[in-house]
PDB file of N, CA and C in Angstrom:
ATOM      1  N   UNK A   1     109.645 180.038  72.104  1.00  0.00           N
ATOM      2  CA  UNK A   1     110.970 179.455  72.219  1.00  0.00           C
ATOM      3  C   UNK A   1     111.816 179.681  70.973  1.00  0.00           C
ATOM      4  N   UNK A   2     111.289 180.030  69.919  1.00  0.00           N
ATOM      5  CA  UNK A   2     112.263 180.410  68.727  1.00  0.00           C
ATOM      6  C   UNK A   2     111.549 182.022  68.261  1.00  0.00           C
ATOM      7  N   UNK A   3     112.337 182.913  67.861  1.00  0.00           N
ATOM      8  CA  UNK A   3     112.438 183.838  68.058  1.00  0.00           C
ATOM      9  C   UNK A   3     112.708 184.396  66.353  1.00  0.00           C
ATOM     10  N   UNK A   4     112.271 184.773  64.952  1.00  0.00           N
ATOM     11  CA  UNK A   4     112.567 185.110  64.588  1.00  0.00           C
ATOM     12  C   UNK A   4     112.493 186.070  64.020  1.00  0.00           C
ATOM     13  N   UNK A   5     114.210 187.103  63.223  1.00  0.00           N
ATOM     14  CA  UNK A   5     114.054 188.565  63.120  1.00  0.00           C
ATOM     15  C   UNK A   5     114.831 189.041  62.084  1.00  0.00           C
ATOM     16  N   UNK A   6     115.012 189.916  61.512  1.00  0.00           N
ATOM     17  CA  UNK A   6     115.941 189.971  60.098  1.00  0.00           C
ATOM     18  C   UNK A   6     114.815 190.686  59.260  1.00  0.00           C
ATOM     19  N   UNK A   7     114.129 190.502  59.355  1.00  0.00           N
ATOM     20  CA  UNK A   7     112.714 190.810  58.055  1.00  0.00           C
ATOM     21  C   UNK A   7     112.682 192.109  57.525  1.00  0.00           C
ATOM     22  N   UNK A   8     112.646 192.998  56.520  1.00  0.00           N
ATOM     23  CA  UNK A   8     112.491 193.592  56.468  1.00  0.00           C
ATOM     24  C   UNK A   8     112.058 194.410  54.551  1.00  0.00           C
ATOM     25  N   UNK A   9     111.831 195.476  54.457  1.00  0.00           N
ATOM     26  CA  UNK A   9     111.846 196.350  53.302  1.00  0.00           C
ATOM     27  C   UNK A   9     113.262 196.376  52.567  1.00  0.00           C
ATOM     28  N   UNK A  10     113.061 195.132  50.952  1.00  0.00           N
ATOM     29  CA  UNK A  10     114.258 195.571  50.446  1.00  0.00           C
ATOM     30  C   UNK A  10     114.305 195.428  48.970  1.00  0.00           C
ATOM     31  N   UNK A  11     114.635 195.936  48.048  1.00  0.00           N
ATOM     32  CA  UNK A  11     114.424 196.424  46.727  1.00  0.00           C
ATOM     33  C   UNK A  11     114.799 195.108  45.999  1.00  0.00           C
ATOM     34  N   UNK A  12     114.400 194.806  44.518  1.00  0.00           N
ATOM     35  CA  UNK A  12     114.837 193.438  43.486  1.00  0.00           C
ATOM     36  C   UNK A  12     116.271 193.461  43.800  1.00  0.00           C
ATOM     37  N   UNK A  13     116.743 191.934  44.259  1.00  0.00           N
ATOM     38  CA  UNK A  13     118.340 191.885  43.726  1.00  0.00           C
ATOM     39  C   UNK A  13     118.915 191.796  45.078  1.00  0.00           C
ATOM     40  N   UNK A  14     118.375 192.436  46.311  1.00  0.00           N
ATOM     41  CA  UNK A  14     118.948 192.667  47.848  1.00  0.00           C
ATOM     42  C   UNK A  14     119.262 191.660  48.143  1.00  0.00           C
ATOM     43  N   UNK A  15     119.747 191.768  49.547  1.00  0.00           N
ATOM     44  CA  UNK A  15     120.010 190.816  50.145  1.00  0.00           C
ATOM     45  C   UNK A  15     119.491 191.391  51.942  1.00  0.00           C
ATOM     46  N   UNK A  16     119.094 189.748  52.127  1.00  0.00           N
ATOM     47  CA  UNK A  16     118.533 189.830  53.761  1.00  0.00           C
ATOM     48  C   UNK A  16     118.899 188.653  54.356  1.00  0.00           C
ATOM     49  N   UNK A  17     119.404 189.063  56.334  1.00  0.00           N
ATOM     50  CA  UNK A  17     119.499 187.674  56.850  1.00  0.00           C
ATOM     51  C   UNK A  17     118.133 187.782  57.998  1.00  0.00           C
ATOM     52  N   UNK A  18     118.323 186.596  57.848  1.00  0.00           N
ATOM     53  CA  UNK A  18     116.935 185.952  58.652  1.00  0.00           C
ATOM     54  C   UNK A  18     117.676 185.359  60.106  1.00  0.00           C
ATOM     55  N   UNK A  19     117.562 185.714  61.532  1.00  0.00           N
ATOM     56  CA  UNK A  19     118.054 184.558  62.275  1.00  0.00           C
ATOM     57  C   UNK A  19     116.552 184.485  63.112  1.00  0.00           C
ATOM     58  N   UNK A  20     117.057 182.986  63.841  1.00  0.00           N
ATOM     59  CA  UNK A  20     116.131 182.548  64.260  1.00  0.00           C
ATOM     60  C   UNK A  20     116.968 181.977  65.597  1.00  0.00           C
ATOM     61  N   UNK A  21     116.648 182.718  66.649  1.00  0.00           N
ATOM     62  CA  UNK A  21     117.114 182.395  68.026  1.00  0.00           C
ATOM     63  C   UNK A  21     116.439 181.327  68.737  1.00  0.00           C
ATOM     64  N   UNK A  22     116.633 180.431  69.694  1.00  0.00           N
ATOM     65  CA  UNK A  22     116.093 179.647  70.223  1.00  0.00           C
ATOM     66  C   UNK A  22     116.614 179.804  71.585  1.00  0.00           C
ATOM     67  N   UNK A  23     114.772 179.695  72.260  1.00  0.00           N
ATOM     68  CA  UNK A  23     115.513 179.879  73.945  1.00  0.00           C
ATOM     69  C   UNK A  23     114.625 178.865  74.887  1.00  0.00           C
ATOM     70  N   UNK A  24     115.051 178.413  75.720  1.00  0.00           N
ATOM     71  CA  UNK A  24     114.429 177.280  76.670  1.00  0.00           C
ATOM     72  C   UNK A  24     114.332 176.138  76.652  1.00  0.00           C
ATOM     73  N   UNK A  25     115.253 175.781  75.408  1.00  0.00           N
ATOM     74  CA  UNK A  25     116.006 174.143  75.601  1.00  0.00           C
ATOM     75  C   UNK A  25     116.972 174.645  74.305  1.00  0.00           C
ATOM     76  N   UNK A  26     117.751 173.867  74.443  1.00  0.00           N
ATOM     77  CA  UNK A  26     119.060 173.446  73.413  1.00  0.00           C
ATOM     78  C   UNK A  26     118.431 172.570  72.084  1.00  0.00           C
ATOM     79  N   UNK A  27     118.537 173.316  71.077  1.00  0.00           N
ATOM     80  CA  UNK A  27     117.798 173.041  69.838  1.00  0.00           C
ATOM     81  C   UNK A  27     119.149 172.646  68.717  1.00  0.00           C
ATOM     82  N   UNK A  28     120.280 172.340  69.412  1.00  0.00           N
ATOM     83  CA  UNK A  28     121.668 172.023  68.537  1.00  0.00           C
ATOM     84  C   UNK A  28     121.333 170.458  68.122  1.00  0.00           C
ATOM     85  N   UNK A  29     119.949 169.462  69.079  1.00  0.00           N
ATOM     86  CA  UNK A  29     120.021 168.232  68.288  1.00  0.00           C
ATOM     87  C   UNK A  29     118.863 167.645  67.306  1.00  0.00           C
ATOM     88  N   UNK A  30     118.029 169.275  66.935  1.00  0.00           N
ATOM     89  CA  UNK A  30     117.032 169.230  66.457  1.00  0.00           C
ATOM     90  C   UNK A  30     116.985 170.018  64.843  1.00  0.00           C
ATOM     91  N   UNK A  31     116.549 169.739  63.913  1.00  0.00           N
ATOM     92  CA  UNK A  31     116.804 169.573  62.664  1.00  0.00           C
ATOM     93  C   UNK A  31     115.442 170.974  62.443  1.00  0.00           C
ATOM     94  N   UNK A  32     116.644 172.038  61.770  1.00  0.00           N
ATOM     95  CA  UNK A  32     115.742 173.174  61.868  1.00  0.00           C
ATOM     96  C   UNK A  32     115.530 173.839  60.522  1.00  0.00           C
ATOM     97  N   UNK A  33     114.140 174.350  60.024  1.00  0.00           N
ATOM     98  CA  UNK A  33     113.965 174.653  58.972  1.00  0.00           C
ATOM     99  C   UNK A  33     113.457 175.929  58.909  1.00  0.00           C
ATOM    100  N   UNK A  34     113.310 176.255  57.789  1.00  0.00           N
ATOM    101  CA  UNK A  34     112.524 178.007  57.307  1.00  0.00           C
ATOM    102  C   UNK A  34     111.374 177.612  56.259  1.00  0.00           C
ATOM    103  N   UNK A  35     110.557 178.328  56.204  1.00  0.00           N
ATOM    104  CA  UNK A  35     109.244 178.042  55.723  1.00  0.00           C
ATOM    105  C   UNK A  35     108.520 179.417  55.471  1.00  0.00           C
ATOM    106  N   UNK A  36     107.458 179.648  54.597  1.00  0.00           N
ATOM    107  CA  UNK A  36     107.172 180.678  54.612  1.00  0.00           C
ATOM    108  C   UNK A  36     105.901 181.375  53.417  1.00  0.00           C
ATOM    109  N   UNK A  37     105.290 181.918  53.870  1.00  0.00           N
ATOM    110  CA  UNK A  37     103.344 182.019  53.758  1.00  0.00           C
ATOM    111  C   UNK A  37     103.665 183.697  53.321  1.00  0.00           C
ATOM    112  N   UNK A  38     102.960 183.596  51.617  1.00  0.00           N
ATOM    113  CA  UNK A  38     102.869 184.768  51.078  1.00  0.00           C
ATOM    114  C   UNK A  38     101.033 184.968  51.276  1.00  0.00           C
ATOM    115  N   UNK A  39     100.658 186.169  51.166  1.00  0.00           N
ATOM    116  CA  UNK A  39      98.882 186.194  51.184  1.00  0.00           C
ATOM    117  C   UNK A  39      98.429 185.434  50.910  1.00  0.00           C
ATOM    118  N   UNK A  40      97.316 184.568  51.184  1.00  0.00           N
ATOM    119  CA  UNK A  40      96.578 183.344  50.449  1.00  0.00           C
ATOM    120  C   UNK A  40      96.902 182.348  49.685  1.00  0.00           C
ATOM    121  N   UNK A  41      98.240 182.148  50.272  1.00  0.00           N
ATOM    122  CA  UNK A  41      98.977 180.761  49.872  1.00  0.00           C
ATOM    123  C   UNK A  41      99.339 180.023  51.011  1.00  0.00           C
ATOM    124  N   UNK A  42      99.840 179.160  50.675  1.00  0.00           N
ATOM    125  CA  UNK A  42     100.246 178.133  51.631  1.00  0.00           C
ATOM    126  C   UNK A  42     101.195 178.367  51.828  1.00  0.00           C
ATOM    127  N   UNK A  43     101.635 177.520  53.794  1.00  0.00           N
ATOM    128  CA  UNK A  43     102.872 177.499  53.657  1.00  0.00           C
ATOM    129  C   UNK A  43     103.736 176.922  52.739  1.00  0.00           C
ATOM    130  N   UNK A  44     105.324 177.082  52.550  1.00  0.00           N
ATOM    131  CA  UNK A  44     105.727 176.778  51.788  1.00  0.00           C
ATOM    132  C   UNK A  44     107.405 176.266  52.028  1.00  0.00           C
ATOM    133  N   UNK A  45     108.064 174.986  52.312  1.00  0.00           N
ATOM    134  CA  UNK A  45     108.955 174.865  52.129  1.00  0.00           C
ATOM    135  C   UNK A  45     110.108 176.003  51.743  1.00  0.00           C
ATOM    136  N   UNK A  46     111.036 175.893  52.773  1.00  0.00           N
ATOM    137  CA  UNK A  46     111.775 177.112  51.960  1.00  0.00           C
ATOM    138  C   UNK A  46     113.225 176.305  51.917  1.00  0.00           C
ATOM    139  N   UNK A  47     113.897 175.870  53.054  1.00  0.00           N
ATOM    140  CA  UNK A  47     115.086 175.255  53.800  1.00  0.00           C
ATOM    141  C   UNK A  47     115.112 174.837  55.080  1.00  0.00           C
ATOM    142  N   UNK A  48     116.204 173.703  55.077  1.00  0.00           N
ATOM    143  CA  UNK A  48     116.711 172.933  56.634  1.00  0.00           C
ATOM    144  C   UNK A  48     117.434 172.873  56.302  1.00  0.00           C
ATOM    145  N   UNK A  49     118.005 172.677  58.029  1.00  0.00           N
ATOM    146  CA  UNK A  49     119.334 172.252  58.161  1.00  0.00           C
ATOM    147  C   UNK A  49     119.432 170.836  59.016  1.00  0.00           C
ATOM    148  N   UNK A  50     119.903 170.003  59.104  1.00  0.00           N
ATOM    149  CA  UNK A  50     119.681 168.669  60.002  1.00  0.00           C
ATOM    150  C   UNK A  50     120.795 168.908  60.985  1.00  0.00           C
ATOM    151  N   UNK A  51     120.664 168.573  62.214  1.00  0.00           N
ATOM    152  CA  UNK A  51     121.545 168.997  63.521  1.00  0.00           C
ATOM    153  C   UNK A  51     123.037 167.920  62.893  1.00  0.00           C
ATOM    154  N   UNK A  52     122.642 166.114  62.169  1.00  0.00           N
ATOM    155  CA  UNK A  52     123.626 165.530  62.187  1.00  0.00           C
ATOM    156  C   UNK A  52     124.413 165.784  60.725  1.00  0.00           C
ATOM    157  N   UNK A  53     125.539 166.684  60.952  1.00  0.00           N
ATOM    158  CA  UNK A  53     126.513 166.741  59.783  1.00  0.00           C
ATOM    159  C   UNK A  53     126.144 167.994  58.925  1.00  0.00           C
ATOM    160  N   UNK A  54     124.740 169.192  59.617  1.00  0.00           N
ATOM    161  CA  UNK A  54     124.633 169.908  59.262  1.00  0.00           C
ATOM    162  C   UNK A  54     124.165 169.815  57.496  1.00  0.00           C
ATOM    163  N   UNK A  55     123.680 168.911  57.089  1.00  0.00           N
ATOM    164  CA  UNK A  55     123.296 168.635  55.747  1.00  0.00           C
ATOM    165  C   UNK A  55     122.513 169.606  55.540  1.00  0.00           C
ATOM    166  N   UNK A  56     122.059 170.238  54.253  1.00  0.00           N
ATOM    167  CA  UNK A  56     121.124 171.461  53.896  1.00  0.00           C
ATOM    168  C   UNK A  56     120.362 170.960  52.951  1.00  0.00           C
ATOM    169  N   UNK A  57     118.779 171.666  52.777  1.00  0.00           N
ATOM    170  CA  UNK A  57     118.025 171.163  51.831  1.00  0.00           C
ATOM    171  C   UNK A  57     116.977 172.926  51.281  1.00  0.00           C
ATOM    172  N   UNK A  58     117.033 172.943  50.033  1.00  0.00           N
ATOM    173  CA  UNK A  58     116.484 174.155  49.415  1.00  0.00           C
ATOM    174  C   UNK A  58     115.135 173.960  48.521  1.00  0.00           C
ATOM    175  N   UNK A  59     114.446 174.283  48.734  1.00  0.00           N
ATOM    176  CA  UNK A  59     113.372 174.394  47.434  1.00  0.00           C
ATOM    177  C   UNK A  59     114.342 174.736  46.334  1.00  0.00           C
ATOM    178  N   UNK A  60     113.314 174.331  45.385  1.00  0.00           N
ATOM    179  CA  UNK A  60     114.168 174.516  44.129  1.00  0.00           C
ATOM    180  C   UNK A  60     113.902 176.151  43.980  1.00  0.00           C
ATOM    181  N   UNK A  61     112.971 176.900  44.286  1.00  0.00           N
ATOM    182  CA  UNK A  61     113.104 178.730  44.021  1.00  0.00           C
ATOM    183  C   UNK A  61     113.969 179.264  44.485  1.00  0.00           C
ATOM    184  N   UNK A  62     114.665 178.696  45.618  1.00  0.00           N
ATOM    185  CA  UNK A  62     115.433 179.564  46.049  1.00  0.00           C
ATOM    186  C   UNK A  62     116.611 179.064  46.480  1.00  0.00           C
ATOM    187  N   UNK A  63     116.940 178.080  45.525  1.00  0.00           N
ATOM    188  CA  UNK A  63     117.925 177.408  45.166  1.00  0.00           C
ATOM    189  C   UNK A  63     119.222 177.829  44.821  1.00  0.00           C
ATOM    190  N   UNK A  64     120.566 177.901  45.038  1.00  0.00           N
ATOM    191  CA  UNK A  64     121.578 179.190  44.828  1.00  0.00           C
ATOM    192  C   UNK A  64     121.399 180.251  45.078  1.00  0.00           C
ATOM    193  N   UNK A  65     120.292 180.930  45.543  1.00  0.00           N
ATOM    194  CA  UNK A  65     120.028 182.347  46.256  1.00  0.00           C
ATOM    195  C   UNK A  65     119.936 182.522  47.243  1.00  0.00           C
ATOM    196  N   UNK A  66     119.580 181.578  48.091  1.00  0.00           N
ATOM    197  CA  UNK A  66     119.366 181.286  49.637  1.00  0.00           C
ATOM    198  C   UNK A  66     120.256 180.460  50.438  1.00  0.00           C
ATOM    199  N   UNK A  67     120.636 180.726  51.655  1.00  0.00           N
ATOM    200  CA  UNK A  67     121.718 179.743  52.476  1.00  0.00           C
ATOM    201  C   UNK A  67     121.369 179.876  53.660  1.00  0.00           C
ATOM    202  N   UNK A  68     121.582 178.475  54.104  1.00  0.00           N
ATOM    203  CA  UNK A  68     121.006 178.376  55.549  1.00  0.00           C
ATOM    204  C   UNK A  68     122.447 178.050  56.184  1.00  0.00           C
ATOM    205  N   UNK A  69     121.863 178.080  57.535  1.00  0.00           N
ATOM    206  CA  UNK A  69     123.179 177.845  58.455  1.00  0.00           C
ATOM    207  C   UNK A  69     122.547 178.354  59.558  1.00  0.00           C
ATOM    208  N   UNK A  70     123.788 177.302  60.449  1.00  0.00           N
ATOM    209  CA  UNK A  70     122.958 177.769  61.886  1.00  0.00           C
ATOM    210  C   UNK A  70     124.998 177.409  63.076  1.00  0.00           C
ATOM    211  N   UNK A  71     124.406 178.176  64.309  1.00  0.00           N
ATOM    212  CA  UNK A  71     125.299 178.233  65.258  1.00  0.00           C
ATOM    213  C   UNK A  71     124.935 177.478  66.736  1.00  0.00           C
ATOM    214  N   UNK A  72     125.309 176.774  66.714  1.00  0.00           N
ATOM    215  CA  UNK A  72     124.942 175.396  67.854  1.00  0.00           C
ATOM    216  C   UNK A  72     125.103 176.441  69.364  1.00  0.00           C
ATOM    217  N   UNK A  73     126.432 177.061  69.057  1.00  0.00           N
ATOM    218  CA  UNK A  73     126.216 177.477  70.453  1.00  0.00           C
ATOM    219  C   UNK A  73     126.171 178.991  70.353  1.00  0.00           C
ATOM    220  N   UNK A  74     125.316 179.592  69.796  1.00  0.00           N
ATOM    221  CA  UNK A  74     124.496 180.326  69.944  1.00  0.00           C
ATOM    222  C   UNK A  74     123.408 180.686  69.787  1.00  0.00           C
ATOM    223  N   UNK A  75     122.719 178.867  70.014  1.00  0.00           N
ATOM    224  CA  UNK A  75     121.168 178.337  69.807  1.00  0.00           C
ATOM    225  C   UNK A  75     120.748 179.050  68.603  1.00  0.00           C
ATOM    226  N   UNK A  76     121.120 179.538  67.343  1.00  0.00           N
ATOM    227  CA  UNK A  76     120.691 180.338  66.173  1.00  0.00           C
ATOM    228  C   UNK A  76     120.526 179.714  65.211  1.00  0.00           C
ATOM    229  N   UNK A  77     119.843 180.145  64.374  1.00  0.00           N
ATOM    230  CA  UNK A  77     119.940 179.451  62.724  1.00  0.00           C
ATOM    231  C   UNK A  77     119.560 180.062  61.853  1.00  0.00           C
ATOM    232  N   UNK A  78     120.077 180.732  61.067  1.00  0.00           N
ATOM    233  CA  UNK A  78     119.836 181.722  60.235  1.00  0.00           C
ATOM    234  C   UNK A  78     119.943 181.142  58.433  1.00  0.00           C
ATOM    235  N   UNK A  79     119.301 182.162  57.717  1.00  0.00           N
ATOM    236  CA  UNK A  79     118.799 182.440  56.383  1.00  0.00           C
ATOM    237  C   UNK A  79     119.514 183.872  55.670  1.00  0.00           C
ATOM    238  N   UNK A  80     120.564 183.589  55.145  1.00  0.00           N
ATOM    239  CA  UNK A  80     121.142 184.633  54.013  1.00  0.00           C
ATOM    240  C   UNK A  80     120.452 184.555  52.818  1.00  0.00           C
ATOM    241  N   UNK A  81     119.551 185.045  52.183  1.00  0.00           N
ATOM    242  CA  UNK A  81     118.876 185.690  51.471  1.00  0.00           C
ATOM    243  C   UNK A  81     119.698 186.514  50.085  1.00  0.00           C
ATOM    244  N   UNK A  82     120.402 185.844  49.079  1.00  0.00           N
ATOM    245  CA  UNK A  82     120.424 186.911  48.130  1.00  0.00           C
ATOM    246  C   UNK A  82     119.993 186.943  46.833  1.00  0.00           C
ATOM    247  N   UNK A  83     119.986 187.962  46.307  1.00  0.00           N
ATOM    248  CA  UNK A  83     118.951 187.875  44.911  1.00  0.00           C
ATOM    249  C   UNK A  83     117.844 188.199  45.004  1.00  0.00           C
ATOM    250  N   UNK A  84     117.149 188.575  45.934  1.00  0.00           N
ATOM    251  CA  UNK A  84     116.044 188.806  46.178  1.00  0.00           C
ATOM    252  C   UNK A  84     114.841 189.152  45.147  1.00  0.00           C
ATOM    253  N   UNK A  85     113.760 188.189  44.948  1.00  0.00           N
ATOM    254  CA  UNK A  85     112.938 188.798  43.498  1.00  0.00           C
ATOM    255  C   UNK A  85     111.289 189.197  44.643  1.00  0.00           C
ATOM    256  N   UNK A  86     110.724 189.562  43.623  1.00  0.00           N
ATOM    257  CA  UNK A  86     109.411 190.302  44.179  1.00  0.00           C
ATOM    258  C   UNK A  86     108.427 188.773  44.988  1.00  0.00           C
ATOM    259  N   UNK A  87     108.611 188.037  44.367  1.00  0.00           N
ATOM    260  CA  UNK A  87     108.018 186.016  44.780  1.00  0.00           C
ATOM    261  C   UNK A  87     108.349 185.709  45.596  1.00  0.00           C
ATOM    262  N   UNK A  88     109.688 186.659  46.433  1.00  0.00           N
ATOM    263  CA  UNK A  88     109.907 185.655  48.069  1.00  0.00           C
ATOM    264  C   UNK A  88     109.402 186.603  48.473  1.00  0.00           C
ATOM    265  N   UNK A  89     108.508 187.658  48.522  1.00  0.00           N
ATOM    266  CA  UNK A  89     107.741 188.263  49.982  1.00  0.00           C
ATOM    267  C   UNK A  89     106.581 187.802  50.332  1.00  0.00           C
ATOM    268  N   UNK A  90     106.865 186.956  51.576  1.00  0.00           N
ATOM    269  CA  UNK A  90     105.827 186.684  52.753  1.00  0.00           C
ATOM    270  C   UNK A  90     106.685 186.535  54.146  1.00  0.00           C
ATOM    271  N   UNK A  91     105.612 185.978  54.749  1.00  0.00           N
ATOM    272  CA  UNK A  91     106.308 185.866  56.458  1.00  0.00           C
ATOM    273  C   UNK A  91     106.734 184.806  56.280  1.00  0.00           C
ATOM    274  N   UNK A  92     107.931 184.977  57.203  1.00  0.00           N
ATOM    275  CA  UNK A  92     109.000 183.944  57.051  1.00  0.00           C
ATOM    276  C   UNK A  92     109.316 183.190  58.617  1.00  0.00           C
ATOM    277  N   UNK A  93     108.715 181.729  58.373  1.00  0.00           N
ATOM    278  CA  UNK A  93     108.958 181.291  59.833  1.00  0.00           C
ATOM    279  C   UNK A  93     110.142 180.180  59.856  1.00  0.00           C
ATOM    280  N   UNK A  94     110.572 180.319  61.051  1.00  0.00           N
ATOM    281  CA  UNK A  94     111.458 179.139  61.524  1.00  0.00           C
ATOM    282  C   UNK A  94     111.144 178.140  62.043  1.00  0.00           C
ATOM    283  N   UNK A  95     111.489 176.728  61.950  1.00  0.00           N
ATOM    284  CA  UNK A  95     110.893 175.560  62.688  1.00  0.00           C
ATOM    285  C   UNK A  95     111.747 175.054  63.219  1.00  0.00           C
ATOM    286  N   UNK A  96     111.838 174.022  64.137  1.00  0.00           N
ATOM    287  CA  UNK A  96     112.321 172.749  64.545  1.00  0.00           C
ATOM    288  C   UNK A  96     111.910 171.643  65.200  1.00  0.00           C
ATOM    289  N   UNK A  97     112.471 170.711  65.303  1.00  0.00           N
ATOM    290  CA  UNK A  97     111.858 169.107  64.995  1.00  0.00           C
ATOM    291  C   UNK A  97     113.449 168.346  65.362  1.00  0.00           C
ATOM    292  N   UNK A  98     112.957 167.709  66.725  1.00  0.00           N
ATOM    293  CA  UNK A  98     114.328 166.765  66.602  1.00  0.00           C
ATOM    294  C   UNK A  98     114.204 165.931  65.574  1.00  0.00           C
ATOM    295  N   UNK A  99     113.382 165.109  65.072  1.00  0.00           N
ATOM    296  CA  UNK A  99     113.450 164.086  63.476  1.00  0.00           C
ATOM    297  C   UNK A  99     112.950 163.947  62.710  1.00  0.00           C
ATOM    298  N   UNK A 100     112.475 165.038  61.954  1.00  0.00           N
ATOM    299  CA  UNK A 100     111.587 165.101  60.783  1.00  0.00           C
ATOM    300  C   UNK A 100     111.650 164.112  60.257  1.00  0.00           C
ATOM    301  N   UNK A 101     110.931 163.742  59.443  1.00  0.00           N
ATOM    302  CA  UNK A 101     110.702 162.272  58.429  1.00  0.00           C
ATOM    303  C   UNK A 101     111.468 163.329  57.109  1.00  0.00           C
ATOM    304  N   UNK A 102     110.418 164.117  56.668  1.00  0.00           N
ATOM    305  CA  UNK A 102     110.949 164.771  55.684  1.00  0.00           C
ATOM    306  C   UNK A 102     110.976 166.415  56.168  1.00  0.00           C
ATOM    307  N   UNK A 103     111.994 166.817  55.915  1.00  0.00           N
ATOM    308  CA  UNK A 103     112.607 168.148  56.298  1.00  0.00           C
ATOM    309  C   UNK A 103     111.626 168.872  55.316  1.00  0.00           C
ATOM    310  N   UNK A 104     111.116 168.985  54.297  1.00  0.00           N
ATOM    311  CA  UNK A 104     110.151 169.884  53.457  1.00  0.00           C
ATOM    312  C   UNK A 104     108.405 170.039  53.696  1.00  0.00           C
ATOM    313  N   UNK A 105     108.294 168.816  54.713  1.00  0.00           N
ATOM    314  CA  UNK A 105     107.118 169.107  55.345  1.00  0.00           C
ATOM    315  C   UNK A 105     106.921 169.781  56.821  1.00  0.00           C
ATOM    316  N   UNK A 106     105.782 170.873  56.553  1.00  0.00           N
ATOM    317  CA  UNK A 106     105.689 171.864  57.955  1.00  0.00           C
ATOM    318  C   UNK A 106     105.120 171.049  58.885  1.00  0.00           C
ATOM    319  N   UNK A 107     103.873 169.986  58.745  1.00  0.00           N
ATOM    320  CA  UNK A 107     103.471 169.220  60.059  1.00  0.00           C
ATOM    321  C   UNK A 107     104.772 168.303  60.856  1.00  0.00           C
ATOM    322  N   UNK A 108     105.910 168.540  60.162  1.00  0.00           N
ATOM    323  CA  UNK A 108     106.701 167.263  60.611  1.00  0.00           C
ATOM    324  C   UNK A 108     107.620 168.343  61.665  1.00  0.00           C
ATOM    325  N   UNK A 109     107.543 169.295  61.935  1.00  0.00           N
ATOM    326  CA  UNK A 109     107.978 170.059  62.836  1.00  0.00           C
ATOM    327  C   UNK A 109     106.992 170.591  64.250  1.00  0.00           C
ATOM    328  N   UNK A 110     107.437 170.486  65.271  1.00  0.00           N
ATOM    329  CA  UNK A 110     106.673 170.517  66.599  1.00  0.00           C
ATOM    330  C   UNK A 110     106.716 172.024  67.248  1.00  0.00           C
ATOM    331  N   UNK A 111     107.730 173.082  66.951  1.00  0.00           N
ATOM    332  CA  UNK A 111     107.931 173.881  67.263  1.00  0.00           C
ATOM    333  C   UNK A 111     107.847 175.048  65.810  1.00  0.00           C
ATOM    334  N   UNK A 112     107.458 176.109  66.115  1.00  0.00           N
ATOM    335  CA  UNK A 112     107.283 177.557  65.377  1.00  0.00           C
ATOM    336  C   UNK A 112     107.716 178.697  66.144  1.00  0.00           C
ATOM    337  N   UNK A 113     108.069 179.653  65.422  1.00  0.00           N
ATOM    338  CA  UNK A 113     108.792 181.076  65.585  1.00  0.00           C
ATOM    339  C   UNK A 113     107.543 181.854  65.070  1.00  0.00           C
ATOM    340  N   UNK A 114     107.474 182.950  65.399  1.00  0.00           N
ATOM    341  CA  UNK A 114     106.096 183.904  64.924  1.00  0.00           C
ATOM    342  C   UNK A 114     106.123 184.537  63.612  1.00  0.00           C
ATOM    343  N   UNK A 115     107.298 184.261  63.133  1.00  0.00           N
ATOM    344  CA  UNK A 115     107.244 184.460  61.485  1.00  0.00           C
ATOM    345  C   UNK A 115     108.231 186.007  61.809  1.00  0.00           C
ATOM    346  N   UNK A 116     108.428 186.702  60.473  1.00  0.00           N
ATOM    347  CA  UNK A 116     108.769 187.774  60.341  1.00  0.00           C
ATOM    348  C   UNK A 116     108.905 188.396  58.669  1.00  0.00           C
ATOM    349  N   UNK A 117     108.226 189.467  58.516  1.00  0.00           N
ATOM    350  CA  UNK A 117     107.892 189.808  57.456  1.00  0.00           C
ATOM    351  C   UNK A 117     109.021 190.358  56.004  1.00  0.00           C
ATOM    352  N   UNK A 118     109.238 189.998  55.008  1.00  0.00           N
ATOM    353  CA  UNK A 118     109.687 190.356  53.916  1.00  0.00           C
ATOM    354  C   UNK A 118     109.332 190.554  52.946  1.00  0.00           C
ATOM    355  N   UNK A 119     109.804 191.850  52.566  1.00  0.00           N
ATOM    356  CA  UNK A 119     108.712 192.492  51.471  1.00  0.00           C
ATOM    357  C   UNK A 119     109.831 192.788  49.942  1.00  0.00           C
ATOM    358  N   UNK A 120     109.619 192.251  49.493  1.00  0.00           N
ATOM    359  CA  UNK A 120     111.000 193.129  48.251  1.00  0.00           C
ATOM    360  C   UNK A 120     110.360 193.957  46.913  1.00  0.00           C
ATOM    361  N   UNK A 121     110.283 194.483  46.354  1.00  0.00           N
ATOM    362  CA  UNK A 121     110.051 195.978  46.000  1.00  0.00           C
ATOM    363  C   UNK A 121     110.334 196.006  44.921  1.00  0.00           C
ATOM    364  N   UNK A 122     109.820 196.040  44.179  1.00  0.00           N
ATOM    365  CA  UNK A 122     110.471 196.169  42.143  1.00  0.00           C
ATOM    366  C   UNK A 122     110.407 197.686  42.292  1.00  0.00           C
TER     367      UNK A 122
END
């Protein structure tokens, strides 16, 4: 039901968008995040967005380099990516959760996207 794609091969400094489609219910009242698992690490907090008032929340790494946003009616929610350093490549998944407790935890989301890969390149 969430769909995400954007991923790809891109050098120090790039820039990448991430969207994350949603299909088979209306996900405009559900509070949607990005998350994301380098080799033998954990997942990892990346960003949300909360459906009420669209509020945003960033890890601190990717803090001013990263922007979330999403399009209600075009069930989407996407990840602009810039600055890119060699530390954000892993797979990058999308979540959602009509009410997370806390938007930075992955169990607090009910739904997953299959990830999609980013690699950035010194």
């Amino acid at each position: 039901q969430l769909q995400a794609s954007g991923g790809g091969l891109v050098q120090v400094g790039g820039s990448l968008r991430l969207s994350c489609a949603a299909s088979g219910r209306t996900f405009s009242s559900y509070a949607m995040g990005w998350f994301r698992q380098a080799p033998e690490k954990e997942r990892e907090f990346v960003a949300s967005i909360s459906w009420i008032g669209g509020r945003t929340y960033y890890a601190d790494s990717v803090k001013g380099r990263f922007a979330i946003s999403r399009d209600n009616a075009k069930n989407t929610v996407y990840l602009q990516m810039n600055s890119l350093k060699p530390e954000d490549t892993a797979v990058y998944y999308c979540a959602a959760d009509p009410s997370p407790i806390d938007h930075r935890l992955a169990f607090e989301y009910d739904y997953w996207g299959q990830g999609t890969q980013v690699t950035v390149s010194s």
